[in-house]
C-alpha atoms as a PDB file:
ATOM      1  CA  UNK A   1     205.577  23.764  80.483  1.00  0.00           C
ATOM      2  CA  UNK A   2     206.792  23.619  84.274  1.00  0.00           C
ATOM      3  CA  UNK A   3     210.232  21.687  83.902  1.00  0.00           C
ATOM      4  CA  UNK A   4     210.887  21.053  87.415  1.00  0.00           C
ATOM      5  CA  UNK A   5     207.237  19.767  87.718  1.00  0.00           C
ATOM      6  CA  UNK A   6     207.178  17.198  85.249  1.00  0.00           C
ATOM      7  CA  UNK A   7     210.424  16.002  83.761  1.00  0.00           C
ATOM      8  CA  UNK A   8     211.574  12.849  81.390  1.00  0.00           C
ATOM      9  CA  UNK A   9     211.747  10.254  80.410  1.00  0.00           C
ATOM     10  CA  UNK A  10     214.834  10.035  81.998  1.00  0.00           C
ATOM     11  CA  UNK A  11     216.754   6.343  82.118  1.00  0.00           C
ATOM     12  CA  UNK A  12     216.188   4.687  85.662  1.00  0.00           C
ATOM     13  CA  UNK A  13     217.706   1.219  86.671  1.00  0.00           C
ATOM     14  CA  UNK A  14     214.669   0.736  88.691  1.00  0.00           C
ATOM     15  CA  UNK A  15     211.600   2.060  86.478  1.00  0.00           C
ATOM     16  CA  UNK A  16     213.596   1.704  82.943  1.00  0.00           C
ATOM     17  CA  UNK A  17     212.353   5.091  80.885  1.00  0.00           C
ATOM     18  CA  UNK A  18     210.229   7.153  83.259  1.00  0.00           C
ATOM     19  CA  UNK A  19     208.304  10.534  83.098  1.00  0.00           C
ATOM     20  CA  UNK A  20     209.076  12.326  86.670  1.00  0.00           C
ATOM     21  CA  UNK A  21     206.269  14.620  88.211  1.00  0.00           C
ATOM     22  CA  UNK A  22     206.688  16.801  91.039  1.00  0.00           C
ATOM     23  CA  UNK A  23     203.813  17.449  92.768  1.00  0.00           C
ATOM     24  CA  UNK A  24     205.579  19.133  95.674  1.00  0.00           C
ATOM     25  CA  UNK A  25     207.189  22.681  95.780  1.00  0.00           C
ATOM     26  CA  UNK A  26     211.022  22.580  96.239  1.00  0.00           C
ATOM     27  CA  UNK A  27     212.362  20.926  99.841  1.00  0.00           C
ATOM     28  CA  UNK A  28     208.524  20.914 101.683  1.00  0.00           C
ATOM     29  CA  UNK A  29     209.371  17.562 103.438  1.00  0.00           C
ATOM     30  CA  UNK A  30     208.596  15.961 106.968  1.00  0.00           C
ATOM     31  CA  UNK A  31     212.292  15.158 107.161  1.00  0.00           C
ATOM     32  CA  UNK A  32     215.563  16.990 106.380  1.00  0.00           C
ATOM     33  CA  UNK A  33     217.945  14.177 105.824  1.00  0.00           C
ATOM     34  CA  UNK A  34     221.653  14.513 106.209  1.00  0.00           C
ATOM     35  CA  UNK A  35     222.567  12.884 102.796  1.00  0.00           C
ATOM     36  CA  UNK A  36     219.640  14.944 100.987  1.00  0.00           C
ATOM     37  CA  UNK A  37     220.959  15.754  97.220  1.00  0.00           C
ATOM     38  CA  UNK A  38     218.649  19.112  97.549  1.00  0.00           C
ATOM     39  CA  UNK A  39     220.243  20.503 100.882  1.00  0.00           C
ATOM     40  CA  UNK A  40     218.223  20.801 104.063  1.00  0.00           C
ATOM     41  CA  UNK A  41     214.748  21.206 103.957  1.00  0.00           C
ATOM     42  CA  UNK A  42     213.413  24.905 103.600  1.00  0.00           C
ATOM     43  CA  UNK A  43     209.748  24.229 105.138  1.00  0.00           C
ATOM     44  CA  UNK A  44     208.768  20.766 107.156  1.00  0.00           C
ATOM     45  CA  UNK A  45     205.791  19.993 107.768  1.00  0.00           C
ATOM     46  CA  UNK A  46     203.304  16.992 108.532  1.00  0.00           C
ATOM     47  CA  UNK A  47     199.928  18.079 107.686  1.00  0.00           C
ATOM     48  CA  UNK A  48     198.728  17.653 103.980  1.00  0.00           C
ATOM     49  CA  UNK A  49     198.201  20.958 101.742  1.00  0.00           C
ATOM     50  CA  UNK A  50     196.938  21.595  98.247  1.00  0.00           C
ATOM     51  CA  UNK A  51     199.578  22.444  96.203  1.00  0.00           C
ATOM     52  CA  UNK A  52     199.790  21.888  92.173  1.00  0.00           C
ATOM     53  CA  UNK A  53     195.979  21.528  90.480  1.00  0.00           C
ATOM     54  CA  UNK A  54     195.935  17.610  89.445  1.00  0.00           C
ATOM     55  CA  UNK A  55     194.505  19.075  86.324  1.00  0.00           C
ATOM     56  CA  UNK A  56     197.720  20.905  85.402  1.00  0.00           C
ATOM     57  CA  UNK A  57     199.814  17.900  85.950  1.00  0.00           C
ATOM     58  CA  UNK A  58     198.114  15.630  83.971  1.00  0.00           C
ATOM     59  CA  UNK A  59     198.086  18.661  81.142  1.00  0.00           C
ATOM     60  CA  UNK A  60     201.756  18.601  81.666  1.00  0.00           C
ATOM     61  CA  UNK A  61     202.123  15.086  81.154  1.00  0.00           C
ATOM     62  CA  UNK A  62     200.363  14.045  78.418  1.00  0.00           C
ATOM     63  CA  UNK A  63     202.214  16.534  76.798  1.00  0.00           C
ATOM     64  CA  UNK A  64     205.270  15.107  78.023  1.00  0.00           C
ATOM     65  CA  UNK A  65     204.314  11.846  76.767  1.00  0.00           C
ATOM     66  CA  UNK A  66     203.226  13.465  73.317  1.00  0.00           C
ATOM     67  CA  UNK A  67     206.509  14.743  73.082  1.00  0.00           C
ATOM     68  CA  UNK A  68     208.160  11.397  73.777  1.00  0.00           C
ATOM     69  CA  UNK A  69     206.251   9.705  71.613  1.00  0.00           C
ATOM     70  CA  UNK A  70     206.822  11.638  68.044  1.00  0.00           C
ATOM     71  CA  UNK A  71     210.378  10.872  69.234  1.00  0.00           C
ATOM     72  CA  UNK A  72     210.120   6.842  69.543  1.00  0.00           C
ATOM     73  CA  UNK A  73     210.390   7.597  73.498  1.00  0.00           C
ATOM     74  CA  UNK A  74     209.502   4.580  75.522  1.00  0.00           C
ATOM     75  CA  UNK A  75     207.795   5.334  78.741  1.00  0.00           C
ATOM     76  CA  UNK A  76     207.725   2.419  81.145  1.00  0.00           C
ATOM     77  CA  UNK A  77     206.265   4.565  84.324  1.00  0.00           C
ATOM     78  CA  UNK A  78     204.644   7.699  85.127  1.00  0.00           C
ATOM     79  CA  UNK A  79     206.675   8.350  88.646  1.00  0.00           C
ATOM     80  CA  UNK A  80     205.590  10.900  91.238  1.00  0.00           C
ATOM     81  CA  UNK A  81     208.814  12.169  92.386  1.00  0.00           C
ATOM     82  CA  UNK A  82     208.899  15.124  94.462  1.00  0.00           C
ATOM     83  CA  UNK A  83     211.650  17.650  95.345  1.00  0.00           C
ATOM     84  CA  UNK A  84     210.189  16.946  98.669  1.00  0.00           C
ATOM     85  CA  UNK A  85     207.486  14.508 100.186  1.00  0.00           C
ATOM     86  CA  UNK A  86     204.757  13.662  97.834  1.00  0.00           C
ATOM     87  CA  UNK A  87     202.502  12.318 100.669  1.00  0.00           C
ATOM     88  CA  UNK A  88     202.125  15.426 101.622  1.00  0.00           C
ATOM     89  CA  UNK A  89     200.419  16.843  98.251  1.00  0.00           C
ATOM     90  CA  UNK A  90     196.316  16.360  99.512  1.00  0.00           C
ATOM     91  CA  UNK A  91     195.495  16.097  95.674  1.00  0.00           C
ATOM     92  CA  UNK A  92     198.073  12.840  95.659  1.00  0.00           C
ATOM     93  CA  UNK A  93     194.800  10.804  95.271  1.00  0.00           C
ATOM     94  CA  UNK A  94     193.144  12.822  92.856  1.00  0.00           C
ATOM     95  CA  UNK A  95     196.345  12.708  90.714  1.00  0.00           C
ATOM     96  CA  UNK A  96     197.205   9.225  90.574  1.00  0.00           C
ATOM     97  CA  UNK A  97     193.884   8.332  89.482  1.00  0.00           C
ATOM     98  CA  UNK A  98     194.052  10.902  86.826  1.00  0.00           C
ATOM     99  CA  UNK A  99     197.405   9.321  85.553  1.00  0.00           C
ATOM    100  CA  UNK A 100     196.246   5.936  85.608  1.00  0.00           C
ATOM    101  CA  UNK A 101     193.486   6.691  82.568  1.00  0.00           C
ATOM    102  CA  UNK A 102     196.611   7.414  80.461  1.00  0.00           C
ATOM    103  CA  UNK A 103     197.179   4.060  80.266  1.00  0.00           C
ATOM    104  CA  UNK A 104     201.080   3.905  82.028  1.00  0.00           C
ATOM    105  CA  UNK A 105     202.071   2.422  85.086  1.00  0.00           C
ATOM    106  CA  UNK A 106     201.951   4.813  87.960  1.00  0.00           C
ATOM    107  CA  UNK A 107     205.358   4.897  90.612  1.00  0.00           C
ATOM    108  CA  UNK A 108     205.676   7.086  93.930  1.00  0.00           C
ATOM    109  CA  UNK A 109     208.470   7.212  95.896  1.00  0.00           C
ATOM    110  CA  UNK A 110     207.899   7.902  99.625  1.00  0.00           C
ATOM    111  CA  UNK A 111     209.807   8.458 102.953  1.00  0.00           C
ATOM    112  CA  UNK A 112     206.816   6.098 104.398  1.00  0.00           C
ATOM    113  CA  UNK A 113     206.886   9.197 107.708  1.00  0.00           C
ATOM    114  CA  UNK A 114     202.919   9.605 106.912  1.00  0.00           C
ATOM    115  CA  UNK A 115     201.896   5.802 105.984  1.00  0.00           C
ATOM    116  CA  UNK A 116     200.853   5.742 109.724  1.00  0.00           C
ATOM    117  CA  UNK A 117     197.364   7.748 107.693  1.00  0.00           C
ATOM    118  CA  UNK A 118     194.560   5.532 106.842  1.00  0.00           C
ATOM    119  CA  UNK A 119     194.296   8.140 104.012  1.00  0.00           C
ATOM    120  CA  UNK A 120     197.866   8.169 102.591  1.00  0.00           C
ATOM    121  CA  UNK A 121     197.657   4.224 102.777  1.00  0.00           C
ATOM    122  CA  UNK A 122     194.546   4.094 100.789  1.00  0.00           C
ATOM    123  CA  UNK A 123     195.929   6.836  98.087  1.00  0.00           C
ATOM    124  CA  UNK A 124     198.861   5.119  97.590  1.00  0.00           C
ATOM    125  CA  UNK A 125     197.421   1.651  96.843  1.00  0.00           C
ATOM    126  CA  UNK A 126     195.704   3.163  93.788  1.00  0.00           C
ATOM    127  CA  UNK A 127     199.908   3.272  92.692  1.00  0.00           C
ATOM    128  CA  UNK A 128     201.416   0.082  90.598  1.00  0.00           C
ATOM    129  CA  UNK A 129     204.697   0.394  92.070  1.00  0.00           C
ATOM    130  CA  UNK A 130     205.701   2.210  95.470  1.00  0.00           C
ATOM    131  CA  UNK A 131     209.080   2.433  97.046  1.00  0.00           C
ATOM    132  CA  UNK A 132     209.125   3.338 100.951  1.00  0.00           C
ATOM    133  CA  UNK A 133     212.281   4.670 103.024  1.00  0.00           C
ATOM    134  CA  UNK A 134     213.640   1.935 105.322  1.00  0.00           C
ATOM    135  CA  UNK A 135     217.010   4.122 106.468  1.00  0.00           C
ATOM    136  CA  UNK A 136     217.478   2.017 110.500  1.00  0.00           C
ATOM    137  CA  UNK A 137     215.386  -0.103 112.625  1.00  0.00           C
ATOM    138  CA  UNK A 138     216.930   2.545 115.642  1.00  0.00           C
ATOM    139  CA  UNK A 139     215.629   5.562 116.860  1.00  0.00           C
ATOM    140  CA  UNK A 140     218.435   7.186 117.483  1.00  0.00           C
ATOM    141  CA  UNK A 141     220.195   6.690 113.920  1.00  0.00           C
ATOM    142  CA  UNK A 142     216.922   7.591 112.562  1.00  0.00           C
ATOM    143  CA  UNK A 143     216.612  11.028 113.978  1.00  0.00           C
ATOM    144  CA  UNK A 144     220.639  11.557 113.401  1.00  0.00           C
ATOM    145  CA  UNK A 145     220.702  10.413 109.643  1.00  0.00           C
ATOM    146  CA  UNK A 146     216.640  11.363 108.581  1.00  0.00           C
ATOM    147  CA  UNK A 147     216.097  14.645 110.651  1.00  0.00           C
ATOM    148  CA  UNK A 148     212.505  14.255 111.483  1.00  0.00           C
ATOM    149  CA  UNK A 149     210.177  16.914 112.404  1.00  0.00           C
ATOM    150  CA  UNK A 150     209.252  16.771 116.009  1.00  0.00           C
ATOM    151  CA  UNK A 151     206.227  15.491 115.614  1.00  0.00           C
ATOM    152  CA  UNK A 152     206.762  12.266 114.127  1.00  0.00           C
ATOM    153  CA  UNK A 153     206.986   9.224 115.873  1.00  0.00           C
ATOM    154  CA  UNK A 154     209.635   6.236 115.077  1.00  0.00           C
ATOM    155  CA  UNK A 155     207.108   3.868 116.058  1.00  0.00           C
ATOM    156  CA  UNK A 156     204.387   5.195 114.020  1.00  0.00           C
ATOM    157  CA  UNK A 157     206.253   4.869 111.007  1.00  0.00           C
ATOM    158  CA  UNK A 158     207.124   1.483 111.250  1.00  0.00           C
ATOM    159  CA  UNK A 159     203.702   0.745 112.086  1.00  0.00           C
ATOM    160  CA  UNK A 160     202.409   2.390 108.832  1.00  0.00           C
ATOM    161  CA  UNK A 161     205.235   0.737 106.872  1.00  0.00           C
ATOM    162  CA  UNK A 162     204.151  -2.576 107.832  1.00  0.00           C
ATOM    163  CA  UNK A 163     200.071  -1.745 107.658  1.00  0.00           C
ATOM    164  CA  UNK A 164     200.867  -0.170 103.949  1.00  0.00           C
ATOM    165  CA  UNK A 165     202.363  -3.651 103.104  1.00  0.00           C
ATOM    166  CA  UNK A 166     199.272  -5.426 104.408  1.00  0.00           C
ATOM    167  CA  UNK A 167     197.279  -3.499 102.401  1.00  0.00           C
ATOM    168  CA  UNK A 168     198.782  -2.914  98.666  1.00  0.00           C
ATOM    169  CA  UNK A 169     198.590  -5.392  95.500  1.00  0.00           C
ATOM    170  CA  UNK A 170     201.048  -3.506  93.964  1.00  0.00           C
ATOM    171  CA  UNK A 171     205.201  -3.961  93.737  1.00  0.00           C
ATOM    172  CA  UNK A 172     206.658  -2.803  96.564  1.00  0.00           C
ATOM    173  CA  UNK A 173     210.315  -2.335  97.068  1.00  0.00           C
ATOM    174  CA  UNK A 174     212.211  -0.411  99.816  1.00  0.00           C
ATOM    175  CA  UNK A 175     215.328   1.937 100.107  1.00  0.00           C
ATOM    176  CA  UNK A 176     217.971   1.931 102.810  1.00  0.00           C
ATOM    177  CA  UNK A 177     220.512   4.498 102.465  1.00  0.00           C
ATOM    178  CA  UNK A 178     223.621   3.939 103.785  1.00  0.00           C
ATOM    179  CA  UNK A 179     225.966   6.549 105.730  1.00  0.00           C
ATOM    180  CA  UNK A 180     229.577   5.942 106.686  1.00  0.00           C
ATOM    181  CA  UNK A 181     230.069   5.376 110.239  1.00  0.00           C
ATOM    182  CA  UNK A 182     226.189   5.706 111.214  1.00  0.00           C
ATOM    183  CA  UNK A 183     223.986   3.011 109.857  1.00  0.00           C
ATOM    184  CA  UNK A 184     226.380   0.739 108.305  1.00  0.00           C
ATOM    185  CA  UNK A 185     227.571  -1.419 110.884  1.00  0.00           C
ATOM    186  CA  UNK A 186     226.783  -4.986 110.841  1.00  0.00           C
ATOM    187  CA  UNK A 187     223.833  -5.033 113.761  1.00  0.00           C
ATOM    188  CA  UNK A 188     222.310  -1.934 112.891  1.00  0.00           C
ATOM    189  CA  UNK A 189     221.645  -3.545 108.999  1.00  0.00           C
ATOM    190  CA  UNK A 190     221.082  -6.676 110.410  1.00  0.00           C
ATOM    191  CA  UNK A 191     218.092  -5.161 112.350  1.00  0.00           C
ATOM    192  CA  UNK A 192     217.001  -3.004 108.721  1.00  0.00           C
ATOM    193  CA  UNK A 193     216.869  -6.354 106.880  1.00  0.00           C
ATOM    194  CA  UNK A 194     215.112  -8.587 109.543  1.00  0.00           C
ATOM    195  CA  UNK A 195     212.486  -5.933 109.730  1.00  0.00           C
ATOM    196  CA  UNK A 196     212.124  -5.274 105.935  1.00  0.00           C
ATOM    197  CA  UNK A 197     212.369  -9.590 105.841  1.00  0.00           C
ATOM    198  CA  UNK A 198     208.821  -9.439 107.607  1.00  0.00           C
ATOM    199  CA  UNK A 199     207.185  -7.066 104.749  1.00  0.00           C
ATOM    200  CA  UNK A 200     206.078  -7.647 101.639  1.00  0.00           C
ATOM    201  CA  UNK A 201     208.348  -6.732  99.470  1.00  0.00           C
ATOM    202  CA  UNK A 202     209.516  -7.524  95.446  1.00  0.00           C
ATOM    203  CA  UNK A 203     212.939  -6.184  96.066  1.00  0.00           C
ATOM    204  CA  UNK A 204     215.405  -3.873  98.729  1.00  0.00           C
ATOM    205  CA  UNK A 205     217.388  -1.291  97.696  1.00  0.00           C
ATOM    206  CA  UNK A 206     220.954  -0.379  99.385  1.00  0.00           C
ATOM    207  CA  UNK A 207     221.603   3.093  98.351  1.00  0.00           C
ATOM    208  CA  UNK A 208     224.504   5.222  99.037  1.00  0.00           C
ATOM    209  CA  UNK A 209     225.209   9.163  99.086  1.00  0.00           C
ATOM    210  CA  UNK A 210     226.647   9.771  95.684  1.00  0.00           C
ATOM    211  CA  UNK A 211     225.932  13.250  94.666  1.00  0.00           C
ATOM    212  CA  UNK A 212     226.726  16.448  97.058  1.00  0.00           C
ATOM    213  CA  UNK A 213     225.111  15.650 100.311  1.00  0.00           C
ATOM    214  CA  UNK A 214     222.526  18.375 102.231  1.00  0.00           C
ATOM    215  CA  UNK A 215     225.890  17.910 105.504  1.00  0.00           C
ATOM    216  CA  UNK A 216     229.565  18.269 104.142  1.00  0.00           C
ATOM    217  CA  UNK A 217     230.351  15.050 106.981  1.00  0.00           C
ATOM    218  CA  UNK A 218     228.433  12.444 105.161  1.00  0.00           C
ATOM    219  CA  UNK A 219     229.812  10.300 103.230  1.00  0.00           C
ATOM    220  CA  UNK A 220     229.253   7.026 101.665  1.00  0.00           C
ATOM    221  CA  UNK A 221     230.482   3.393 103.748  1.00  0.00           C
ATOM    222  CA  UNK A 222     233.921   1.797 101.829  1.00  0.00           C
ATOM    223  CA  UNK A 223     232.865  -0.716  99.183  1.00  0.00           C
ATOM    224  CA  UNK A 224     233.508  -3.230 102.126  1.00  0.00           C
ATOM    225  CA  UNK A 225     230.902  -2.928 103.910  1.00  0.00           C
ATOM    226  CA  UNK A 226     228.608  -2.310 101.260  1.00  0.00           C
ATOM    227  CA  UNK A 227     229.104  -5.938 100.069  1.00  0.00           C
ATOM    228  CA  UNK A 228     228.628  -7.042 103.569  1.00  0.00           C
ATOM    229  CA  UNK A 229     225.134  -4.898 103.833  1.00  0.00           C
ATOM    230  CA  UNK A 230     224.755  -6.921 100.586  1.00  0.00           C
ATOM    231  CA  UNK A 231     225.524 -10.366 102.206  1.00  0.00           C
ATOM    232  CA  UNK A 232     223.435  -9.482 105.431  1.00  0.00           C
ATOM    233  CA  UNK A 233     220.453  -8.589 103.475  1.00  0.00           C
ATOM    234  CA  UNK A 234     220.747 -11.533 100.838  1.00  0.00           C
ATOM    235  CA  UNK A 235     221.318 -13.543 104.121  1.00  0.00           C
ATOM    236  CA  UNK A 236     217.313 -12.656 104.951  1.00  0.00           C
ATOM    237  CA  UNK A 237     216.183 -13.953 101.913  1.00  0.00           C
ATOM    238  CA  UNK A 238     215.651 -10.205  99.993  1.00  0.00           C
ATOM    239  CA  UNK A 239     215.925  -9.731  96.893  1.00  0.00           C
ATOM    240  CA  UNK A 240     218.820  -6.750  97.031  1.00  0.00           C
ATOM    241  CA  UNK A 241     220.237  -4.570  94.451  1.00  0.00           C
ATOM    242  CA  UNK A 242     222.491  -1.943  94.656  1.00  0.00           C
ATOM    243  CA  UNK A 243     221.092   1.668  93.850  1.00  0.00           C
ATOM    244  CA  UNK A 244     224.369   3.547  93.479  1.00  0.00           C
ATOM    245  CA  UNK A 245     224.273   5.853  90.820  1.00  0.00           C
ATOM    246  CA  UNK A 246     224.779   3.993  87.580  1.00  0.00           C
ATOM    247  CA  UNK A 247     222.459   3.500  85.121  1.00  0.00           C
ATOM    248  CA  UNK A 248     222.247   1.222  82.302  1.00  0.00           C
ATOM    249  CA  UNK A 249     222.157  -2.365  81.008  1.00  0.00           C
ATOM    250  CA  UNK A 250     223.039  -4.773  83.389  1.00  0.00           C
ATOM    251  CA  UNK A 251     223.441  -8.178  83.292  1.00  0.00           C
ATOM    252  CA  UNK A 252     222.808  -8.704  79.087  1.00  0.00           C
ATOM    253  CA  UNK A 253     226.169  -9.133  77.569  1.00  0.00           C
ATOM    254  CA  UNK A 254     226.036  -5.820  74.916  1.00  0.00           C
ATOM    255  CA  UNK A 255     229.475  -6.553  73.384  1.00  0.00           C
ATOM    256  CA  UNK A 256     230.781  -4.589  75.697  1.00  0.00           C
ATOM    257  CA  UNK A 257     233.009  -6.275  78.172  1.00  0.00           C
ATOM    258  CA  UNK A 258     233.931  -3.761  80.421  1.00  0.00           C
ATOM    259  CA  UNK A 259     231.093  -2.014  80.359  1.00  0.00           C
ATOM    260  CA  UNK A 260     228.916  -5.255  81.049  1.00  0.00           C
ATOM    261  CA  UNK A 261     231.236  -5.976  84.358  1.00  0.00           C
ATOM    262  CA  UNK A 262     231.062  -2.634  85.674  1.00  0.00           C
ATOM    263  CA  UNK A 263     227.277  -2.311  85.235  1.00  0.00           C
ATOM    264  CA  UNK A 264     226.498  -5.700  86.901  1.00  0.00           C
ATOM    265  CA  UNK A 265     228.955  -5.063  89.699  1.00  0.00           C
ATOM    266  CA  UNK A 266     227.050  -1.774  90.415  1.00  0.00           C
ATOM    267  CA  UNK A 267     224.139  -3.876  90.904  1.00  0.00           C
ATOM    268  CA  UNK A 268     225.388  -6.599  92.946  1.00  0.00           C
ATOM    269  CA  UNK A 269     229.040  -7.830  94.183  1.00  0.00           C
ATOM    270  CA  UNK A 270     229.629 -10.609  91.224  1.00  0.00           C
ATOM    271  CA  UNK A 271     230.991 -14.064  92.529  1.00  0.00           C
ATOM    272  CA  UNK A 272     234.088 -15.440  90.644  1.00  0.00           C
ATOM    273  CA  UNK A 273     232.517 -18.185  89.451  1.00  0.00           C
ATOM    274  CA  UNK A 274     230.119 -15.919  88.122  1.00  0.00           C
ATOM    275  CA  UNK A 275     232.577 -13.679  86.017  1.00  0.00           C
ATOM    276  CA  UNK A 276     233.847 -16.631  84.655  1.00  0.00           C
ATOM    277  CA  UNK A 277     230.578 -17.782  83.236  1.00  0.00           C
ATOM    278  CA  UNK A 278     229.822 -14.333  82.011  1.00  0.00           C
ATOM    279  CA  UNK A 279     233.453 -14.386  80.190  1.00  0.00           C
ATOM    280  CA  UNK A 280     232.661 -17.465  78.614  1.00  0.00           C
ATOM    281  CA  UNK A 281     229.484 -16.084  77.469  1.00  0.00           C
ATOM    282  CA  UNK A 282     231.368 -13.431  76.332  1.00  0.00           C
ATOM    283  CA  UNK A 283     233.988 -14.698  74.992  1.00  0.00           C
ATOM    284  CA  UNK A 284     236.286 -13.023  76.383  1.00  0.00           C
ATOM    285  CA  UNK A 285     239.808 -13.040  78.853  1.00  0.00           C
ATOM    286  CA  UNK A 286     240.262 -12.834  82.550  1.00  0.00           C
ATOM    287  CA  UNK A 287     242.581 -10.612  81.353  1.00  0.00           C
ATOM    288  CA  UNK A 288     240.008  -7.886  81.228  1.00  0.00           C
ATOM    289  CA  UNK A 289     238.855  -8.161  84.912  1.00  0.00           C
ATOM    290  CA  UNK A 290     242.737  -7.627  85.860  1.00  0.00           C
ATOM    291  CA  UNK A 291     242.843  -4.487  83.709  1.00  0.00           C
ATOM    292  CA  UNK A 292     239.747  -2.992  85.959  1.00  0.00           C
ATOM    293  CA  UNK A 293     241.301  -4.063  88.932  1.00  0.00           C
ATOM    294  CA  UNK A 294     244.897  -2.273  88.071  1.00  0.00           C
ATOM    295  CA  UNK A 295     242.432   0.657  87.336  1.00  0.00           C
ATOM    296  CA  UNK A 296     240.895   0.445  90.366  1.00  0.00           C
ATOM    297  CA  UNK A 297     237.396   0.246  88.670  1.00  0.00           C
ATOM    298  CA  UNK A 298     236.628  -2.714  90.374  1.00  0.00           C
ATOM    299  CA  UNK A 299     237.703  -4.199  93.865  1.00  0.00           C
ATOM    300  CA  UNK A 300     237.927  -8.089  95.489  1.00  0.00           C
ATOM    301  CA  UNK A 301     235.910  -8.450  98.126  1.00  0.00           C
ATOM    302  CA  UNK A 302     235.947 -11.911 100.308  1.00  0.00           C
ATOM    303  CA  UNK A 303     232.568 -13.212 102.122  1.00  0.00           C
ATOM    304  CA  UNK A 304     232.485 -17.192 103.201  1.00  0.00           C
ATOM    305  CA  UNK A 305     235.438 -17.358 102.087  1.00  0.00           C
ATOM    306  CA  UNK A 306     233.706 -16.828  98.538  1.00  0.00           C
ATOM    307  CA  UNK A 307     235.725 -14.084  96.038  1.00  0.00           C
ATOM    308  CA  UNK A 308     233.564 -11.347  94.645  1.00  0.00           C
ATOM    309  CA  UNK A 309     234.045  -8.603  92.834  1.00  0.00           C
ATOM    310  CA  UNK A 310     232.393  -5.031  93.136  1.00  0.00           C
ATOM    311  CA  UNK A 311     232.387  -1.586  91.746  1.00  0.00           C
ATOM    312  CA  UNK A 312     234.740   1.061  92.597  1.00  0.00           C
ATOM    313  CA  UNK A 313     232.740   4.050  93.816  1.00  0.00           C
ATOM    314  CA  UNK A 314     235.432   6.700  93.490  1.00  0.00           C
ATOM    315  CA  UNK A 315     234.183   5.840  89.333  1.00  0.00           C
ATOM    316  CA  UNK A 316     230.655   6.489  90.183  1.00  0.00           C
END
């Protein structure tokens, strides 16, 4: 079997245990984004190819599945994940339906850059669960941070963001990736969220760089101003999460203290009322949240004059 085509279950905060298929060959995208984990993009395109035969996927994955079964794998979604854009993969159709007669939920994850196609719309709402690219609401941070080819248009994507949310029954969520020092200031999110306010959308990720980025100059915003992106986007009545690298359990108390706090802090700045209750729960000392903050594993961070608490990313 093809490793890098299909791939899992692997543990995912957003999907729980998921089987990943690739349907795209390595870094064939429409954009060549600054904070890619992959490096820059080694073909871009915008027209829609043939690449892997559906057939052979779904071969792949039942196999996969097989496998994870005789070992008491759970599999919560079958997630088309590509090491580039999976929009672009003319079979995408073909495939998802294909997947859906094995009886699991079916994921994609998109950059959104061809949902302006009556054709990629329709393909995708055949999906249970899609998550779309929402990076900047300005042109100009959007061609600095995504790297589009030259023939996509801003305006077009938005437009085929918004007529994609029309249009699906499924869960949608989006993903805004944040960049230190280009789309992190306070107007530029409050822009992201007011647009992504208007859509409809189960939940909004903030994401940040946290693995080798595709240009040595990015790096992620200070924990800071990653609460406030938070507090602006809560602000517009989304339902935000962090996406920042950690996986795991996060708000159940697991007997674990400190693992507990730093998982649910990963997730979403934690209110000091809030780790109070939680230590109660727990039973357990305040003590403990002043040993992570002497190990810098956690920080204080102050909105309406509230006290919250977030993860240290130099532990991510």
């Amino acid at each position: 079997m093809n490793q890098t085509r299909v791939f899992g279950p692997v543990p995912s905060r957003r999907l729980g245990k998921s089987v990943g298929i690739n349907n795209i060959p390595p870094k064939i995208c429409t954009y060549s984004c600054v904070y890619c984990q992959l490096g820059k993009s080694l073909k871009m395109l915008t027209d829609r190819s043939a690449y892997y035969n559906p057939e052979i996927l779904l071969a792949e994955t039942k196999e996969k599945i097989k496998n994870a079964h005789s070992n008491s794998e759970p599999i919560d979604y079958l997630t088309i994940v590509s090491d580039g854009e999976p929009t672009l993969d003319v079979n995408l159709g073909q495939l998802i339906e294909k997947l859906s007669l094995l009886g699991i939920k079916i994921a994609v994850i998109t950059n959104s850059t061809l949902l302006n196609r009556p054709d990629v719309r329709q393909e995708l709402c055949k999906a249970d669960w899609v998550s779309v690219k929402i990076d900047t609401l300005d042109e100009k941070i959007w061609r600095k941070i995504d790297r589009p080819h030259k023939r996509i248009k801003f305006d077009a994507v938005l437009e085929g963001i918004c007529s994609f949310s029309k249009e699906f029954k499924g869960q949608l969520v989006t993903e805004t990736m944040l960049v230190k020092e280009v789309n992190d200031d306070k107007q530029s999110l409050g822009k992201t969220a007011q647009f992504i306010s208007g859509l409809n959308c189960s939940q909004a990720y903030l994401s940040i760089p946290t693995r080798p980025p595709a240009l040595k100059w990015v790096r992620p915003p200070e924990e800071q101003k990653i609460s406030r992106a938070y507090h602006l986007f809560d602000a517009h009545a989304l339902n935000t999460e962090y996406l920042i690298g950690y996986e795991g359990n996060q708000f159940a108390y697991t007997g674990n203290i400190e693992a507990d706090i730093l998982s649910i802090t990963s997730v979403h700045p934690m209110r000091e009322d809030a780790v109070y209750a939680y230590l109660k729960k727990a039973k357990g000392h305040f003590s403990t949240i002043e040993k992570l903050l002497a190990e810098n594993k956690i920080l204080v961070s102050t909105y309406n004059n509230e006290r919250f608490y977030i993860r240290t990313l130099t532990t991510q």
